[in-house]
C-alpha atoms as a PDB file:
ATOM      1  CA  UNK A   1     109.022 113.257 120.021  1.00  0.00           C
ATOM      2  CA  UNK A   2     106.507 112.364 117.683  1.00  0.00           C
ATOM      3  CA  UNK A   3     106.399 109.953 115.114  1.00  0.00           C
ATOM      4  CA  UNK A   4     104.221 110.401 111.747  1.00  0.00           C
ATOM      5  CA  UNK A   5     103.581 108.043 108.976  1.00  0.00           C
ATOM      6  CA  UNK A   6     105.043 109.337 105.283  1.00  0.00           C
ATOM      7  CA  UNK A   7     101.226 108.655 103.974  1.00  0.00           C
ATOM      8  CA  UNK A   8      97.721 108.795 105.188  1.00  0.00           C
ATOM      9  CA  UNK A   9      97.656 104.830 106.424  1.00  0.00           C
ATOM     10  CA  UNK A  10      93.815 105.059 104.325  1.00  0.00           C
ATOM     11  CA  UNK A  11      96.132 105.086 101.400  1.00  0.00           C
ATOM     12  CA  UNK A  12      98.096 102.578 102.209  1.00  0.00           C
ATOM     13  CA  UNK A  13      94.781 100.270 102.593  1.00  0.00           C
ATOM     14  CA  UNK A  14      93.073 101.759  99.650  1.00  0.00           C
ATOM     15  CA  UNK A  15      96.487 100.792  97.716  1.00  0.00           C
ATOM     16  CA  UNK A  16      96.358  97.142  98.689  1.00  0.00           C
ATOM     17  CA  UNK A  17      92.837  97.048  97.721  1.00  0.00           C
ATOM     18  CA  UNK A  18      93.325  98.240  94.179  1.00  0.00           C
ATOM     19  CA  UNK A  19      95.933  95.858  93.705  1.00  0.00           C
ATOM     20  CA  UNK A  20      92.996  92.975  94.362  1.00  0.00           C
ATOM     21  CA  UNK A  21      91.727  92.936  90.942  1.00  0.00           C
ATOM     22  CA  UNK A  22      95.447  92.149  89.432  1.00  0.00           C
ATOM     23  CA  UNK A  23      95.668  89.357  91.966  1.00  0.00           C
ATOM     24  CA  UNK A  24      92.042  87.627  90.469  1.00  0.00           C
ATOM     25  CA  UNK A  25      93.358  88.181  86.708  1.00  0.00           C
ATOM     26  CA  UNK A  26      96.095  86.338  87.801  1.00  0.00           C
ATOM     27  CA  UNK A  27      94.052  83.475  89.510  1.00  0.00           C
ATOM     28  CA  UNK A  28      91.761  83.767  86.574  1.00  0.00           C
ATOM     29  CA  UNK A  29      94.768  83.382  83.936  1.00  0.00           C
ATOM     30  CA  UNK A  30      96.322  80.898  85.997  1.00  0.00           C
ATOM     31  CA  UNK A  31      93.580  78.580  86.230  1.00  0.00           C
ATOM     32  CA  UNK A  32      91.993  78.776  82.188  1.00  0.00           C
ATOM     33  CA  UNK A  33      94.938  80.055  80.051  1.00  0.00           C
ATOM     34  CA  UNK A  34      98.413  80.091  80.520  1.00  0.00           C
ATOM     35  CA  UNK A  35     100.057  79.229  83.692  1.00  0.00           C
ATOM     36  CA  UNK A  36     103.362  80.609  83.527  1.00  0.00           C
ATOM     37  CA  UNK A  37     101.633  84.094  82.780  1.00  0.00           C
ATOM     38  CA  UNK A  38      99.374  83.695  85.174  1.00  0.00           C
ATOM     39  CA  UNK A  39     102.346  82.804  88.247  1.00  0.00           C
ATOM     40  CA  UNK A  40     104.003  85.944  86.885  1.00  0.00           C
ATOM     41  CA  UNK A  41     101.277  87.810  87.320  1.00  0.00           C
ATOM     42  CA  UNK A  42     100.768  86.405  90.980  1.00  0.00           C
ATOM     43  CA  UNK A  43     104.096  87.382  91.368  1.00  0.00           C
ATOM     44  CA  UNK A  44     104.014  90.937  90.311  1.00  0.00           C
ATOM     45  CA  UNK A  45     100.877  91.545  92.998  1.00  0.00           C
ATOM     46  CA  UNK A  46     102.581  89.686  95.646  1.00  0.00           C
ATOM     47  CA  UNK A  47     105.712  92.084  94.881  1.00  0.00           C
ATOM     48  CA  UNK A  48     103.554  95.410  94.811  1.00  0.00           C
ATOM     49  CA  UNK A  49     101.235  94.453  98.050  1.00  0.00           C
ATOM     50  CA  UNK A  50     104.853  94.208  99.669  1.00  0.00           C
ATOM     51  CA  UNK A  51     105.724  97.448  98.317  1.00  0.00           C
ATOM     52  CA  UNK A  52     102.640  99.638  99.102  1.00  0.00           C
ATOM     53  CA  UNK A  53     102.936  98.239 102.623  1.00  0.00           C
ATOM     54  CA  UNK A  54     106.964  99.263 102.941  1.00  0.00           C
ATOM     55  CA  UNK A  55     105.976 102.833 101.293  1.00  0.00           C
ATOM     56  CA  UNK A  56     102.463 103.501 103.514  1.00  0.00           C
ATOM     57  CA  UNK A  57     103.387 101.563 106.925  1.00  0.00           C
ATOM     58  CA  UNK A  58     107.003 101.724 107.398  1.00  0.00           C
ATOM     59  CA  UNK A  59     108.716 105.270 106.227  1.00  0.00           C
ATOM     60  CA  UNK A  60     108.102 107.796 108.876  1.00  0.00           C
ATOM     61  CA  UNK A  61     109.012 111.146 110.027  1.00  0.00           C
ATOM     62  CA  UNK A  62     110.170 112.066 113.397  1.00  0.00           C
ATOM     63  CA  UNK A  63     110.079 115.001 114.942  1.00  0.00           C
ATOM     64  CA  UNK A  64     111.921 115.868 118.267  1.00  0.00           C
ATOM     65  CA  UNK A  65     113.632 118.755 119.715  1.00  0.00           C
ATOM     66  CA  UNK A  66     116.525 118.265 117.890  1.00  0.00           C
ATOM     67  CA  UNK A  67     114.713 118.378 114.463  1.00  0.00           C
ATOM     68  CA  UNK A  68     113.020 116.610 111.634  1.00  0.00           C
ATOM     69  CA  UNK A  69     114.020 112.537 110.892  1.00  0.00           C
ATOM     70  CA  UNK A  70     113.288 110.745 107.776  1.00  0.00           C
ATOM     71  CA  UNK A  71     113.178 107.086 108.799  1.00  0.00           C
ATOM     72  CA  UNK A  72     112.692 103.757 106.112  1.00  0.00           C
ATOM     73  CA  UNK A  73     113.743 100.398 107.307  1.00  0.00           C
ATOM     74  CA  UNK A  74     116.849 101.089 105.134  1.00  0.00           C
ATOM     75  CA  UNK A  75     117.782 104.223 106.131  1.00  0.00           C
ATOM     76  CA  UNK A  76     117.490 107.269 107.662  1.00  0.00           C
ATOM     77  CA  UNK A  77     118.246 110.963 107.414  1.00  0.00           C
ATOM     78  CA  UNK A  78     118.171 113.833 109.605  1.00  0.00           C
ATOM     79  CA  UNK A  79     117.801 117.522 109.395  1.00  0.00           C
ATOM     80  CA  UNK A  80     118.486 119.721 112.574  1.00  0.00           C
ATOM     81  CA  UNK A  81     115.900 122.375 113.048  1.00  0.00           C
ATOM     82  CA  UNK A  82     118.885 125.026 112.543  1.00  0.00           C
ATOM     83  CA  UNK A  83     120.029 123.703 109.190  1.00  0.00           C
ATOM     84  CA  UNK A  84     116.693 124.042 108.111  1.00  0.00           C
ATOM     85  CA  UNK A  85     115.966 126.534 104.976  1.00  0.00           C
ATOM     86  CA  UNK A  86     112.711 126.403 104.763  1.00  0.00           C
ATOM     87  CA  UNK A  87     109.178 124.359 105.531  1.00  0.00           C
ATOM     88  CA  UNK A  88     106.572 124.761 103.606  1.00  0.00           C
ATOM     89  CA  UNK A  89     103.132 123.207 101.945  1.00  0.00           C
ATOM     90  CA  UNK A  90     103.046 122.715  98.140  1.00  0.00           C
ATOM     91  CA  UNK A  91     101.458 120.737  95.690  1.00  0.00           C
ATOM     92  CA  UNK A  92     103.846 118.584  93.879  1.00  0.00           C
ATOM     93  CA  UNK A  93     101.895 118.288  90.987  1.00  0.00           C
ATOM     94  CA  UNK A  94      99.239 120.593  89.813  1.00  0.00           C
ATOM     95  CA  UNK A  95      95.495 119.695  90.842  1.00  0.00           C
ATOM     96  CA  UNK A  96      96.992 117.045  93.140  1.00  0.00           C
ATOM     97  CA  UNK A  97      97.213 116.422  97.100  1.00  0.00           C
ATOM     98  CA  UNK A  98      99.107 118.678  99.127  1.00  0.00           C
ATOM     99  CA  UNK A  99     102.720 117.952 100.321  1.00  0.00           C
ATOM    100  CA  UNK A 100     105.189 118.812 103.362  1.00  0.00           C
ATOM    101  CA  UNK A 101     108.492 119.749 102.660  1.00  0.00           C
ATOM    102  CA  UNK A 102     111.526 120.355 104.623  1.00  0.00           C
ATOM    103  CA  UNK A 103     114.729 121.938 102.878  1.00  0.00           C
ATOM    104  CA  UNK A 104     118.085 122.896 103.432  1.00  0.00           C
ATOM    105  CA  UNK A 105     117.965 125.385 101.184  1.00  0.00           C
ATOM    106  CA  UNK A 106     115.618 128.645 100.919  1.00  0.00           C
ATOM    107  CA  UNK A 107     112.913 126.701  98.708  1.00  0.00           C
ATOM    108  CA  UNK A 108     110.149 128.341  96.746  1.00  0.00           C
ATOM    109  CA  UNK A 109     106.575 127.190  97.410  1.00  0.00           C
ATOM    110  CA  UNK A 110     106.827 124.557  94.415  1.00  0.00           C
ATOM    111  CA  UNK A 111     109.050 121.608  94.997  1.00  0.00           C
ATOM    112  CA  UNK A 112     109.539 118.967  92.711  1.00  0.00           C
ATOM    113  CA  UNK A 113     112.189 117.056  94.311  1.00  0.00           C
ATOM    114  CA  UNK A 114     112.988 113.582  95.626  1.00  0.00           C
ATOM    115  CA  UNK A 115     113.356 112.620  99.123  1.00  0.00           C
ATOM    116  CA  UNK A 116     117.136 112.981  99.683  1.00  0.00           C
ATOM    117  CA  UNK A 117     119.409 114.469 102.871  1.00  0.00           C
ATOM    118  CA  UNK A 118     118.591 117.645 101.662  1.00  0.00           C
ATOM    119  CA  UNK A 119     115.065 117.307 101.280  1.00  0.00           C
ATOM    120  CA  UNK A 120     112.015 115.309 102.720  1.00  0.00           C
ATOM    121  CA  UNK A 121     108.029 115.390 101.609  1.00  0.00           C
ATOM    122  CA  UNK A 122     105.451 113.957 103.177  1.00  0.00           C
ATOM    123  CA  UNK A 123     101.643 114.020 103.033  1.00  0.00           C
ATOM    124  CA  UNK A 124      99.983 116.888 104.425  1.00  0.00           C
ATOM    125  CA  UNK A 125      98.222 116.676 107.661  1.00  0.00           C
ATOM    126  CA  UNK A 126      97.228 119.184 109.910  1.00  0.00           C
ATOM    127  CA  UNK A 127      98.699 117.135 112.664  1.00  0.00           C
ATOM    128  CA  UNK A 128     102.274 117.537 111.106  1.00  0.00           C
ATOM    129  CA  UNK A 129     102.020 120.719 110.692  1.00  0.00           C
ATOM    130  CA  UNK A 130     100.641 121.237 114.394  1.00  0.00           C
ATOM    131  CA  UNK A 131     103.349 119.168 115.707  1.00  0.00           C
ATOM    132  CA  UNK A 132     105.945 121.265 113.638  1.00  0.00           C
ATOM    133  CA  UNK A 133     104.947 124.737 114.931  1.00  0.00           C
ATOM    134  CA  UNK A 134     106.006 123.624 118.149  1.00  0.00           C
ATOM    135  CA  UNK A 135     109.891 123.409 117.323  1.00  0.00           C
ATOM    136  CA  UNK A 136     109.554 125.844 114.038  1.00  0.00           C
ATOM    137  CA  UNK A 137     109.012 129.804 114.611  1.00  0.00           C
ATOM    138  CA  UNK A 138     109.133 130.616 111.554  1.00  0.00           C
ATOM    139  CA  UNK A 139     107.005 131.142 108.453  1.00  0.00           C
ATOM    140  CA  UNK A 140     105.674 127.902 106.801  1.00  0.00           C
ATOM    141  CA  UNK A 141     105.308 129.047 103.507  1.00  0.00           C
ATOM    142  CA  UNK A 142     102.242 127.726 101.512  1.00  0.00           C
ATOM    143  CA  UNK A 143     100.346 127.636 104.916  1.00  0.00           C
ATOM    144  CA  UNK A 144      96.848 129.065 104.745  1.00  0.00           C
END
């Protein structure tokens, strides 16, 4: 069993730290304009920090035996590796990062979906898909 973060944990920290110049407007708004606007706005970056870390630090995929787990503090959803359609790498957007998918259904290479009991995406790492070839036989489609 193997457990595997939903993003890269660099974006996760490269997230937070883009979110730093919203948190000094704030200060800066707070302290020589308006207050209110500025709390909001101290607000707003407190609420996103806490989302970036939920989305980069505490969704994960597990794999096992068994199959493929999609795990959030929240919930969780499983897919057993014989239910699976199809696995594959895609791009969910054109010119962007690559994705993992896993699919009930017999997917084509382009997958636009959200993250549902039918279907999970994740980052692509070489690690994932090392760790799935060891349950998975077949084809991954998209791999190269």
């Amino acid at each position: 069993m193997k457990k595997h973060l939903m993003v890269k944990p660099s974006v996760g920290i490269l997230g937070t730290a883009l979110l730093l110049p919203v948190f000094i407007a704030g200060i800066g708004v707070y302290y020589h304009f308006n207050k209110l606007i500025g709390f909001l706005l101290l607000l707003v970056f407190i609420y996103c920090v806490l989302e970036v870390i939920n989305v980069c630090f505490f969704r994960f995929m597990k794999f096992d035996e068994e199959g493929v787990e999609y795990r959030t503090p929240n919930l969780s959803y499983k897919m057993r590796w014989d239910d699976i359609g199809s696995i594959g790498v895609t791009n969910r957007s054109p010119g962007f990062k690559k994705w993992i998918y896993f699919s009930l259904k017999e997917e084509p290479n382009y997958v636009t979906g959200e993250i549902s009991q039918d279907l999970f995406v994740m980052n692509y790492r070489k690690s994932v898909i090392d760790e799935v070839q060891k349950y998975w036989s077949k084809e991954i489609n998209g791999l190269q």
